[in-house]
PDB file of N, CA and C in Angstrom:
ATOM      1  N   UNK A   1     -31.362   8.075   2.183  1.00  0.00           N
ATOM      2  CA  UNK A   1     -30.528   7.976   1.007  1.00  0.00           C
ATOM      3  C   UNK A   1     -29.430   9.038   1.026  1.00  0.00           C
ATOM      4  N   UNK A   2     -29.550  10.060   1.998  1.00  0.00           N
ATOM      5  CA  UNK A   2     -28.809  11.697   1.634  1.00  0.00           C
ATOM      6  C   UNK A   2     -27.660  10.972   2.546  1.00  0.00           C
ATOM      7  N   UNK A   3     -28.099  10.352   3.471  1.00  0.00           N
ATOM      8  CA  UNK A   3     -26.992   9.729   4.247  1.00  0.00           C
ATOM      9  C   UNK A   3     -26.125   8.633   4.029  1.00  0.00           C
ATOM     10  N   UNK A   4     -26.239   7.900   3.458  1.00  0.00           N
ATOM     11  CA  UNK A   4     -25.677   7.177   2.515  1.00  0.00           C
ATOM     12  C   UNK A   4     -24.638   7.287   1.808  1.00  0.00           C
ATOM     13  N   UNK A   5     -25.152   8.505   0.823  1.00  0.00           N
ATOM     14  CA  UNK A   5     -24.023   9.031  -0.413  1.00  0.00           C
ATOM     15  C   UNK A   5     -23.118   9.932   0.379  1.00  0.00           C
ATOM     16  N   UNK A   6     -23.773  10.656   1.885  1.00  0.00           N
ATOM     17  CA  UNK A   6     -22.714  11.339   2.591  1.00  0.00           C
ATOM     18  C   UNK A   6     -21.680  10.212   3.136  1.00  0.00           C
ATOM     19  N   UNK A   7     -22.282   8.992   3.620  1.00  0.00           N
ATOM     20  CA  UNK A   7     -21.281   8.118   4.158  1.00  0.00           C
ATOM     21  C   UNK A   7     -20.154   7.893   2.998  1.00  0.00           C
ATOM     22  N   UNK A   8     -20.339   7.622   1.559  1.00  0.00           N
ATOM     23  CA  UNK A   8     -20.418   7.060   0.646  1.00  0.00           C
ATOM     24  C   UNK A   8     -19.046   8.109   0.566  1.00  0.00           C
ATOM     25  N   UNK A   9     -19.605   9.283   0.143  1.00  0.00           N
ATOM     26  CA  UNK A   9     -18.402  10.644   0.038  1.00  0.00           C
ATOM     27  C   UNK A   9     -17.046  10.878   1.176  1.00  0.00           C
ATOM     28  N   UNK A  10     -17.689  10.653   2.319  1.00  0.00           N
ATOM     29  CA  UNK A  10     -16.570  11.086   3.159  1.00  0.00           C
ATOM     30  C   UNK A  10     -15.917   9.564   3.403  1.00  0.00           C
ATOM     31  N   UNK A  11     -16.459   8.692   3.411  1.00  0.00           N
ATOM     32  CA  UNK A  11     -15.727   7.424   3.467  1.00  0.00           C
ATOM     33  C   UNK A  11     -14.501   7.119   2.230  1.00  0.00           C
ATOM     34  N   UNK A  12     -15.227   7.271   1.257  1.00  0.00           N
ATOM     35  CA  UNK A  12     -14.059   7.461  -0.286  1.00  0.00           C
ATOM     36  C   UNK A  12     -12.736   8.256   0.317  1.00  0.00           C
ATOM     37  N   UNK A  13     -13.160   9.363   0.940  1.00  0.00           N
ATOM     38  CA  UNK A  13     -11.894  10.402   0.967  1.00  0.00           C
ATOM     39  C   UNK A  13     -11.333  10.206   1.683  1.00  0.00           C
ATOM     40  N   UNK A  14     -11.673   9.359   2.745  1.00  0.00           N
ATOM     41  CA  UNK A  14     -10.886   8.630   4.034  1.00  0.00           C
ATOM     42  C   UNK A  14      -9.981   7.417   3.834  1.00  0.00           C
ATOM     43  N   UNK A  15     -10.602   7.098   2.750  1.00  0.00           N
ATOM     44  CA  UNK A  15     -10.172   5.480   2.452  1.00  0.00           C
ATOM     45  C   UNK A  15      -9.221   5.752   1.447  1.00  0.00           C
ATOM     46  N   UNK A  16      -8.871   6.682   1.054  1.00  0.00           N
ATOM     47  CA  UNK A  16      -8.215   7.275  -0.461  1.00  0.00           C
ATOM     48  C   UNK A  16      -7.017   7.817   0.259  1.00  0.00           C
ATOM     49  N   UNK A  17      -7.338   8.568   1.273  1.00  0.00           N
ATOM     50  CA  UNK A  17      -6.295   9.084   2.403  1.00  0.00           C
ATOM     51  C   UNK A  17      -5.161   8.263   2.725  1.00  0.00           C
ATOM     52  N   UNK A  18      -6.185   7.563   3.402  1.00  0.00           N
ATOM     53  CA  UNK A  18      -5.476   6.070   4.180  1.00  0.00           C
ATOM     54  C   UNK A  18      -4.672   4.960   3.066  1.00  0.00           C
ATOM     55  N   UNK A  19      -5.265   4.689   1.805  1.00  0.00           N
ATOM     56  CA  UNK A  19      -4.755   3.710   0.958  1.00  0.00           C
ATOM     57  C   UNK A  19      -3.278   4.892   0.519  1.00  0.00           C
ATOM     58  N   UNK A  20      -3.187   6.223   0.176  1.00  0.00           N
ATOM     59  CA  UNK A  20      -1.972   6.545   0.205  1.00  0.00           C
ATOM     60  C   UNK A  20      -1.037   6.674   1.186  1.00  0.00           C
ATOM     61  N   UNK A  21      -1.053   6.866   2.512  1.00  0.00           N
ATOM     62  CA  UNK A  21      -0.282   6.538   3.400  1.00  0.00           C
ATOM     63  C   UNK A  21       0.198   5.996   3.538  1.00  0.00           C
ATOM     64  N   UNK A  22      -0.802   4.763   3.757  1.00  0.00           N
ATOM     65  CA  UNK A  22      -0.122   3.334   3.425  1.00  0.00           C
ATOM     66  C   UNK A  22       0.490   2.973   2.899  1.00  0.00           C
ATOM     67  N   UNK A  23       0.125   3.024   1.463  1.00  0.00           N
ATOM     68  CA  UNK A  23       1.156   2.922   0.307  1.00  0.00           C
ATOM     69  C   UNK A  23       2.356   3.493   0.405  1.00  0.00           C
ATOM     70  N   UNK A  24       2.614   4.778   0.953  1.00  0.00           N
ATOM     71  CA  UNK A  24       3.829   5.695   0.838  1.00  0.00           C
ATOM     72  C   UNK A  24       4.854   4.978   2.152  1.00  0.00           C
ATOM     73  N   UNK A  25       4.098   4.838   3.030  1.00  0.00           N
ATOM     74  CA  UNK A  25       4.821   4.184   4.572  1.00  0.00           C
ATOM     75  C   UNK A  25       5.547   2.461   3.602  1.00  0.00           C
ATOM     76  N   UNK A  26       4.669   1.688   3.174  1.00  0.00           N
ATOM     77  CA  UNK A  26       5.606   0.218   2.835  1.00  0.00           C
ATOM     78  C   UNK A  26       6.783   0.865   1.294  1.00  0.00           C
ATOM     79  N   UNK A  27       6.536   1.605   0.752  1.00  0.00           N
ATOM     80  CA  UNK A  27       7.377   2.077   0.074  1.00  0.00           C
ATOM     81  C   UNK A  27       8.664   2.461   0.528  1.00  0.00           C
ATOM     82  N   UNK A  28       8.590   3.228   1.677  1.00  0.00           N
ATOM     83  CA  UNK A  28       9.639   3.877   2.430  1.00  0.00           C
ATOM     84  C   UNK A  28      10.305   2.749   3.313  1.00  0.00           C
ATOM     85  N   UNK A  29       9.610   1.659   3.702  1.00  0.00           N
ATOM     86  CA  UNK A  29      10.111   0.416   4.338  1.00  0.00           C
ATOM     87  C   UNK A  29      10.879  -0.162   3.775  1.00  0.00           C
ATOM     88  N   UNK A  30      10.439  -0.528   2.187  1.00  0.00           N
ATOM     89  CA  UNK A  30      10.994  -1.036   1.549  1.00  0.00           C
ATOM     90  C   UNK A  30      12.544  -0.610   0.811  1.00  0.00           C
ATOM     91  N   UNK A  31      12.372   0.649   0.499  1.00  0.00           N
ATOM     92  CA  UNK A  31      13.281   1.631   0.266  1.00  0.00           C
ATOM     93  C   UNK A  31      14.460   1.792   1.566  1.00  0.00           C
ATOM     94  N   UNK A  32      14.504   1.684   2.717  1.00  0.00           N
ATOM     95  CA  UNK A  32      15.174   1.120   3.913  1.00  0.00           C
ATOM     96  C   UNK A  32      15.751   0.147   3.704  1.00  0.00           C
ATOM     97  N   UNK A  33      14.987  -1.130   3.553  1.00  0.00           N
ATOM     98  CA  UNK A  33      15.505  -2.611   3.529  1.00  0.00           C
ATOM     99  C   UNK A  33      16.323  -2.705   2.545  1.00  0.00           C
ATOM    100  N   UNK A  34      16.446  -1.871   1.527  1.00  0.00           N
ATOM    101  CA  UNK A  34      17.108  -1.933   0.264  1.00  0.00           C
ATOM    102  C   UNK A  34      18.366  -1.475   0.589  1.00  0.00           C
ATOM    103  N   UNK A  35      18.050  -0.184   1.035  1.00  0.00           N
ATOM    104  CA  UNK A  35      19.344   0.516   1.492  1.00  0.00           C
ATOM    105  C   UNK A  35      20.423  -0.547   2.480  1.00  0.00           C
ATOM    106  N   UNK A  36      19.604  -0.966   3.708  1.00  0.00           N
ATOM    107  CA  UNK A  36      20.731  -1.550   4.538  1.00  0.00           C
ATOM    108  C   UNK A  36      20.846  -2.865   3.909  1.00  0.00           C
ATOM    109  N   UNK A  37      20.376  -3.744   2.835  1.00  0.00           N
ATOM    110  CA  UNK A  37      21.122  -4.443   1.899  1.00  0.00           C
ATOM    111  C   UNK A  37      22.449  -4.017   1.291  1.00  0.00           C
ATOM    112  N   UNK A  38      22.158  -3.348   0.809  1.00  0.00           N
ATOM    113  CA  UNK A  38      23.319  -2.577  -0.237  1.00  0.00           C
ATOM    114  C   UNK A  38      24.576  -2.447   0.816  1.00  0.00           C
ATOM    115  N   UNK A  39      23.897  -2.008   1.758  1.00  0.00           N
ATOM    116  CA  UNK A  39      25.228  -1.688   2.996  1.00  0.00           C
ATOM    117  C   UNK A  39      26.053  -2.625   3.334  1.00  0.00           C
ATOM    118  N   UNK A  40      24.978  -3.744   4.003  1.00  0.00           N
ATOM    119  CA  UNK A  40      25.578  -4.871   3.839  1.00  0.00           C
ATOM    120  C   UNK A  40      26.500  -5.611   2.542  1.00  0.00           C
ATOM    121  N   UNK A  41      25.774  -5.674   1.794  1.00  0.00           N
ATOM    122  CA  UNK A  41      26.994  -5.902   0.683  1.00  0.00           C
ATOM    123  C   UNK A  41      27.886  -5.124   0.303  1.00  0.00           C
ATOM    124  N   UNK A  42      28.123  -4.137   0.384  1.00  0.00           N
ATOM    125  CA  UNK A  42      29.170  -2.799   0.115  1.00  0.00           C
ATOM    126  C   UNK A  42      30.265  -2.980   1.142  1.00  0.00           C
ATOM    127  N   UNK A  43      30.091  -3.215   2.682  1.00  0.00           N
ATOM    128  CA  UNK A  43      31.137  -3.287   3.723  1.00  0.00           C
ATOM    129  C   UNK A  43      31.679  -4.637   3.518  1.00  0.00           C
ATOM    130  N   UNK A  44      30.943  -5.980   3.036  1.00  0.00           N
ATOM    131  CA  UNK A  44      31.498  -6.994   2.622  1.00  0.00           C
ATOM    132  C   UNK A  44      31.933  -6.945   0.903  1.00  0.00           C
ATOM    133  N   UNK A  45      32.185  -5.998   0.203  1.00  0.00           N
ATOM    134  CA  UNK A  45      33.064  -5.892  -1.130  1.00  0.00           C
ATOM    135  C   UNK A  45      32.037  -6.645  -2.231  1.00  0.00           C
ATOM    136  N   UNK A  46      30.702  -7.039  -1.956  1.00  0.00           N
ATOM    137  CA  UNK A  46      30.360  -7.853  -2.727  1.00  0.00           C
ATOM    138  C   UNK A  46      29.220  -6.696  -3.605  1.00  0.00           C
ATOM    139  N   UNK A  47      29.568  -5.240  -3.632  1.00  0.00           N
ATOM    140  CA  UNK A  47      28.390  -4.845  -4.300  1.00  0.00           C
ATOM    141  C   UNK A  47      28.383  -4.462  -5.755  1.00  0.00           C
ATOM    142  N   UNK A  48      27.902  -4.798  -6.766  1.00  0.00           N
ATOM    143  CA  UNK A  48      27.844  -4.973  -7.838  1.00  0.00           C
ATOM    144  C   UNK A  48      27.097  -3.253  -8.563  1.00  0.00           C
ATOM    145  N   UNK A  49      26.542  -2.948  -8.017  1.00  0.00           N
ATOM    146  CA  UNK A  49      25.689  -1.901  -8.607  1.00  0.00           C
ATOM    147  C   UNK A  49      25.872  -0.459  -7.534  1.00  0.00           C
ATOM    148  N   UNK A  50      25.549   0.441  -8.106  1.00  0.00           N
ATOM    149  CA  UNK A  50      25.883   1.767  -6.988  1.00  0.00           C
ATOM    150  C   UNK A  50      24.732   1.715  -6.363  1.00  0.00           C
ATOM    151  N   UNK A  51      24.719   2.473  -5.048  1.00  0.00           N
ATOM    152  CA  UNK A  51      23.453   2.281  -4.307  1.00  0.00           C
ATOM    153  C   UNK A  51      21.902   2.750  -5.000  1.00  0.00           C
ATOM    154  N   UNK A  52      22.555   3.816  -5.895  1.00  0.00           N
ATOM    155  CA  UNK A  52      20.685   4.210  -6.376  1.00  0.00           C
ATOM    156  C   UNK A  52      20.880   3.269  -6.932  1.00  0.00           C
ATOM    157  N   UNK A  53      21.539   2.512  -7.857  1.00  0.00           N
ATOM    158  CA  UNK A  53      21.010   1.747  -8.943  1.00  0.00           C
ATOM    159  C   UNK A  53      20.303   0.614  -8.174  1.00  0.00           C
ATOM    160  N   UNK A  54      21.085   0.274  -7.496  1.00  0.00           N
ATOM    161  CA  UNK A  54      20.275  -1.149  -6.801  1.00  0.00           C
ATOM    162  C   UNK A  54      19.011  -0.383  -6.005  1.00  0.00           C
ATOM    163  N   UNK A  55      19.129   0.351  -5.191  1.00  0.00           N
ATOM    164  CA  UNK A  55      17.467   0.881  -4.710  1.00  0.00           C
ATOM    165  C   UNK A  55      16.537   0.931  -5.956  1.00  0.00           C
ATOM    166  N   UNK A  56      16.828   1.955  -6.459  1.00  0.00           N
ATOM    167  CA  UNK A  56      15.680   1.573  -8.113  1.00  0.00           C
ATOM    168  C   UNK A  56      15.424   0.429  -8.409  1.00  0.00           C
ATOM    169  N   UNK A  57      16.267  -0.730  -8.890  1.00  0.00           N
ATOM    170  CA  UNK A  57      16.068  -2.119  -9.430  1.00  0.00           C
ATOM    171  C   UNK A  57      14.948  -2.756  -8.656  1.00  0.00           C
ATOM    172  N   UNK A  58      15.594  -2.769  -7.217  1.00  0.00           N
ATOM    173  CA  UNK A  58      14.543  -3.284  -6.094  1.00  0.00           C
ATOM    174  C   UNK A  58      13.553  -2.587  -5.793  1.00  0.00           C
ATOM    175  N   UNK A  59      12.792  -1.413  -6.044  1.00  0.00           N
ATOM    176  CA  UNK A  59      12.249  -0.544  -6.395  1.00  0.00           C
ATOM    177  C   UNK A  59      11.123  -0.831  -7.413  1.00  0.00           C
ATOM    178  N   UNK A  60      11.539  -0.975  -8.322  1.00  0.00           N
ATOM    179  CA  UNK A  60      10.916  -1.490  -9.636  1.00  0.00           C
ATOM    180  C   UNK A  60      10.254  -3.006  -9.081  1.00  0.00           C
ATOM    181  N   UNK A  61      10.779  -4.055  -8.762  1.00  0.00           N
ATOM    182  CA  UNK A  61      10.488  -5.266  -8.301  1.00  0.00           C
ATOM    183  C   UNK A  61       9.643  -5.418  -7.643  1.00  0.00           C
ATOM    184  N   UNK A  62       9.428  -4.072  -6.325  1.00  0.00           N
ATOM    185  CA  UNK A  62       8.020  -3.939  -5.482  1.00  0.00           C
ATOM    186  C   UNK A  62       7.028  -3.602  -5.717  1.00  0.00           C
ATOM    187  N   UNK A  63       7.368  -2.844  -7.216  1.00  0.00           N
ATOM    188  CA  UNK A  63       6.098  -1.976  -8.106  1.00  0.00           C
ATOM    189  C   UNK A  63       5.351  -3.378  -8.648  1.00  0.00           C
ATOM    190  N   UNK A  64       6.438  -4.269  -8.602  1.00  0.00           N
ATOM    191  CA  UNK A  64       5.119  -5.643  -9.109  1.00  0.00           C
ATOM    192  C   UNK A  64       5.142  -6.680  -8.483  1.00  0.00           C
ATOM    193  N   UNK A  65       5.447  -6.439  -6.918  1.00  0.00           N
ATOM    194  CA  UNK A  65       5.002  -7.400  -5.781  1.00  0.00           C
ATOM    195  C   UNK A  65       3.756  -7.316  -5.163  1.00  0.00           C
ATOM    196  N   UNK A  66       3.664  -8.271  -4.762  1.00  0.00           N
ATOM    197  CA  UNK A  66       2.120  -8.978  -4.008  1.00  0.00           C
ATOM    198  C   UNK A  66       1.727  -8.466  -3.005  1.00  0.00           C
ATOM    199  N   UNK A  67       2.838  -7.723  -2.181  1.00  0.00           N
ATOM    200  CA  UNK A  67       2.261  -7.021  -1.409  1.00  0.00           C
ATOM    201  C   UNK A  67       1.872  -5.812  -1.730  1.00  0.00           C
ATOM    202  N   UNK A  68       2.624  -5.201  -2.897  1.00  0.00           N
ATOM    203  CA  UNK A  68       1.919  -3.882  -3.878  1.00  0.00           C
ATOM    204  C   UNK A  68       0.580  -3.692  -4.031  1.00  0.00           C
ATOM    205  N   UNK A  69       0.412  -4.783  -4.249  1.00  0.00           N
ATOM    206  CA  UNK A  69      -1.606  -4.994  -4.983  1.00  0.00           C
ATOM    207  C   UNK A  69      -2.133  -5.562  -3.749  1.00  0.00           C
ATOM    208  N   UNK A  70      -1.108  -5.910  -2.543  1.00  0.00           N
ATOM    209  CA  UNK A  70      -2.226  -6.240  -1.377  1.00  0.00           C
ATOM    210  C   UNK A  70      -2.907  -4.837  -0.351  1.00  0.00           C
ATOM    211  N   UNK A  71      -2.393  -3.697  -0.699  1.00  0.00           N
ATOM    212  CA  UNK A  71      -2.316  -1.984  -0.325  1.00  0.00           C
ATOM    213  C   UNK A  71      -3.738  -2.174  -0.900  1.00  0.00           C
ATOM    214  N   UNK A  72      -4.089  -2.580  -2.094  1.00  0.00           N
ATOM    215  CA  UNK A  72      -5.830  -2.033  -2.705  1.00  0.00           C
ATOM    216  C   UNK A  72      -6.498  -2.636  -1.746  1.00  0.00           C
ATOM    217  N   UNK A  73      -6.395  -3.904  -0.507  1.00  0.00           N
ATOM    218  CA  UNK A  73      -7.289  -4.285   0.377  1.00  0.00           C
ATOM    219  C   UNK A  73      -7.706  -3.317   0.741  1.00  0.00           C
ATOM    220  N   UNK A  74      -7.080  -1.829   1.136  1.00  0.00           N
ATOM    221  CA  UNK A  74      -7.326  -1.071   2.276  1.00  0.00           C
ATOM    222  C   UNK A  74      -8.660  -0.011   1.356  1.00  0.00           C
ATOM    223  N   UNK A  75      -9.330  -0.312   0.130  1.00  0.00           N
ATOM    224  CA  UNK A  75     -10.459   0.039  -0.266  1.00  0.00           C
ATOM    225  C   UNK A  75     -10.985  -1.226  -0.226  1.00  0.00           C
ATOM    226  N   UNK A  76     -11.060  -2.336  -0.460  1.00  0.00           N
ATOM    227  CA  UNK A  76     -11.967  -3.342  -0.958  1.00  0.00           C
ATOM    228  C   UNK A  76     -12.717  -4.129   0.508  1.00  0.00           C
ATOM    229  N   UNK A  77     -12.132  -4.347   1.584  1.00  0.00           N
ATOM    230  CA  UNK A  77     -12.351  -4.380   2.689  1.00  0.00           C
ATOM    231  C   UNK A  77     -13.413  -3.640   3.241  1.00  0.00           C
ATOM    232  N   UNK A  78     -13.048  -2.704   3.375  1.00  0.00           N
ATOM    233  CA  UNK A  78     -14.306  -2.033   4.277  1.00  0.00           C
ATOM    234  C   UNK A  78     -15.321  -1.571   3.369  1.00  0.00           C
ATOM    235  N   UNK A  79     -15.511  -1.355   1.900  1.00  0.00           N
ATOM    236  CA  UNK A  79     -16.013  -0.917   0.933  1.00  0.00           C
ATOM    237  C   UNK A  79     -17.523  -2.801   1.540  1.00  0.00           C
ATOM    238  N   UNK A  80     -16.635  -3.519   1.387  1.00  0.00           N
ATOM    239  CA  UNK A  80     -17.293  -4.972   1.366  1.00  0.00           C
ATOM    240  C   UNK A  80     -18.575  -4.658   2.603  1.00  0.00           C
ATOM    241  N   UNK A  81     -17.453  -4.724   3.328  1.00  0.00           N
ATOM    242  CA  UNK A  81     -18.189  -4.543   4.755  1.00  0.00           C
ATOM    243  C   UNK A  81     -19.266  -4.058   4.995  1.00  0.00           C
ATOM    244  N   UNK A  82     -19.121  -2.321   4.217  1.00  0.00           N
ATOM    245  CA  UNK A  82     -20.212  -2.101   4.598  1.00  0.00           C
ATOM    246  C   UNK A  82     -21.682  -1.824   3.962  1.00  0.00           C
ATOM    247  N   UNK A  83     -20.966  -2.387   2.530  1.00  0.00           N
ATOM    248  CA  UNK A  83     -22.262  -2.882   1.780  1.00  0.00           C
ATOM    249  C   UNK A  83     -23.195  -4.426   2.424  1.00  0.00           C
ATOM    250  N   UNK A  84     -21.961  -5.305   2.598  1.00  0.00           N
ATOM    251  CA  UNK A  84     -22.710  -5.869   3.459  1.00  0.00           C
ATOM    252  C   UNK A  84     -23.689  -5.442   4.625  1.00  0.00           C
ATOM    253  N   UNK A  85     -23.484  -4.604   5.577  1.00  0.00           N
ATOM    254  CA  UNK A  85     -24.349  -4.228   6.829  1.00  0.00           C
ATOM    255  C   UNK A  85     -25.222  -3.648   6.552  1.00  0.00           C
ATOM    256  N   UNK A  86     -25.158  -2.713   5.546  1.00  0.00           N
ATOM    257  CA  UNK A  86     -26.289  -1.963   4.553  1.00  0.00           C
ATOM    258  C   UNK A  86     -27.523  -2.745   4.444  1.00  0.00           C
ATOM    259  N   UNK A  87     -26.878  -3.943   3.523  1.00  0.00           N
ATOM    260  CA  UNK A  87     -27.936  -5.291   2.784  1.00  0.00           C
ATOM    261  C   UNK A  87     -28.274  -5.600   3.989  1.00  0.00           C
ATOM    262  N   UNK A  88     -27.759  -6.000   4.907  1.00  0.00           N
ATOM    263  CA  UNK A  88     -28.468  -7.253   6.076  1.00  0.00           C
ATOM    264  C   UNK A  88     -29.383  -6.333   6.739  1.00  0.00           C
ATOM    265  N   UNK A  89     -29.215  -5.111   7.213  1.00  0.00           N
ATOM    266  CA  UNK A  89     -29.904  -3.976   7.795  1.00  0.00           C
ATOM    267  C   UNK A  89     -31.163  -3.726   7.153  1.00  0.00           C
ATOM    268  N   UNK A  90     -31.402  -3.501   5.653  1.00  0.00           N
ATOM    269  CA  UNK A  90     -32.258  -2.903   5.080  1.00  0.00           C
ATOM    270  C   UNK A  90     -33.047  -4.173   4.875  1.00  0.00           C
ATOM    271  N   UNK A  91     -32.434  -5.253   4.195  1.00  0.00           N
ATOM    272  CA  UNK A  91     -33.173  -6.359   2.916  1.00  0.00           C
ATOM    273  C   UNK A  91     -33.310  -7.511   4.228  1.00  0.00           C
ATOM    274  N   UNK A  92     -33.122  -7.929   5.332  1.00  0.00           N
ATOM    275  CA  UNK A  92     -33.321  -9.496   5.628  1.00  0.00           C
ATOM    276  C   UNK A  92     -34.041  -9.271   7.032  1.00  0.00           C
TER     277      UNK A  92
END
């Protein structure tokens, strides 16, 4: 059981690690793609908004995209997993 809650502990802090990285790395991707948008429309005269403004806007938009809430896989996944191997190991 002592081993367990140790897996249990250092796995959390790994997985907590990793889910911010992650998170911070597609942020910064995204924050890129935005930018050389803007560029693109700025050298063709078509840009409507100053560059922060449009990075923020699009910014805001990723805060409630699908791939936003697809970043929580990177706890729910292996969390699954290895309750599963646990159960099949111990109970069957």
């Amino acid at each position: 059981m002592l081993g367990l809650a140790r897996l249990v502990l250092f796995g959390l802090i790994g997985l907590t690690l990793l889910f911010w990285l992650v998170r911070i790395y597609a942020r910064s991707l995204k924050r890129e793609a935005l930018e050389e948008d803007w560029e693109e429309t700025a050298t063709e005269g078509r840009a409507e908004l100053p560059r922060d403004a449009f990075v923020e806007k699009g910014l805001r938009a990723y805060e409630k995209s699908l791939l936003r809430k697809l970043i929580w896989l990177v706890y729910i996944l292996p969390i699954t997993l290895i309750a599963l191997v646990v159960y099949l190991m111990n109970y069957t």
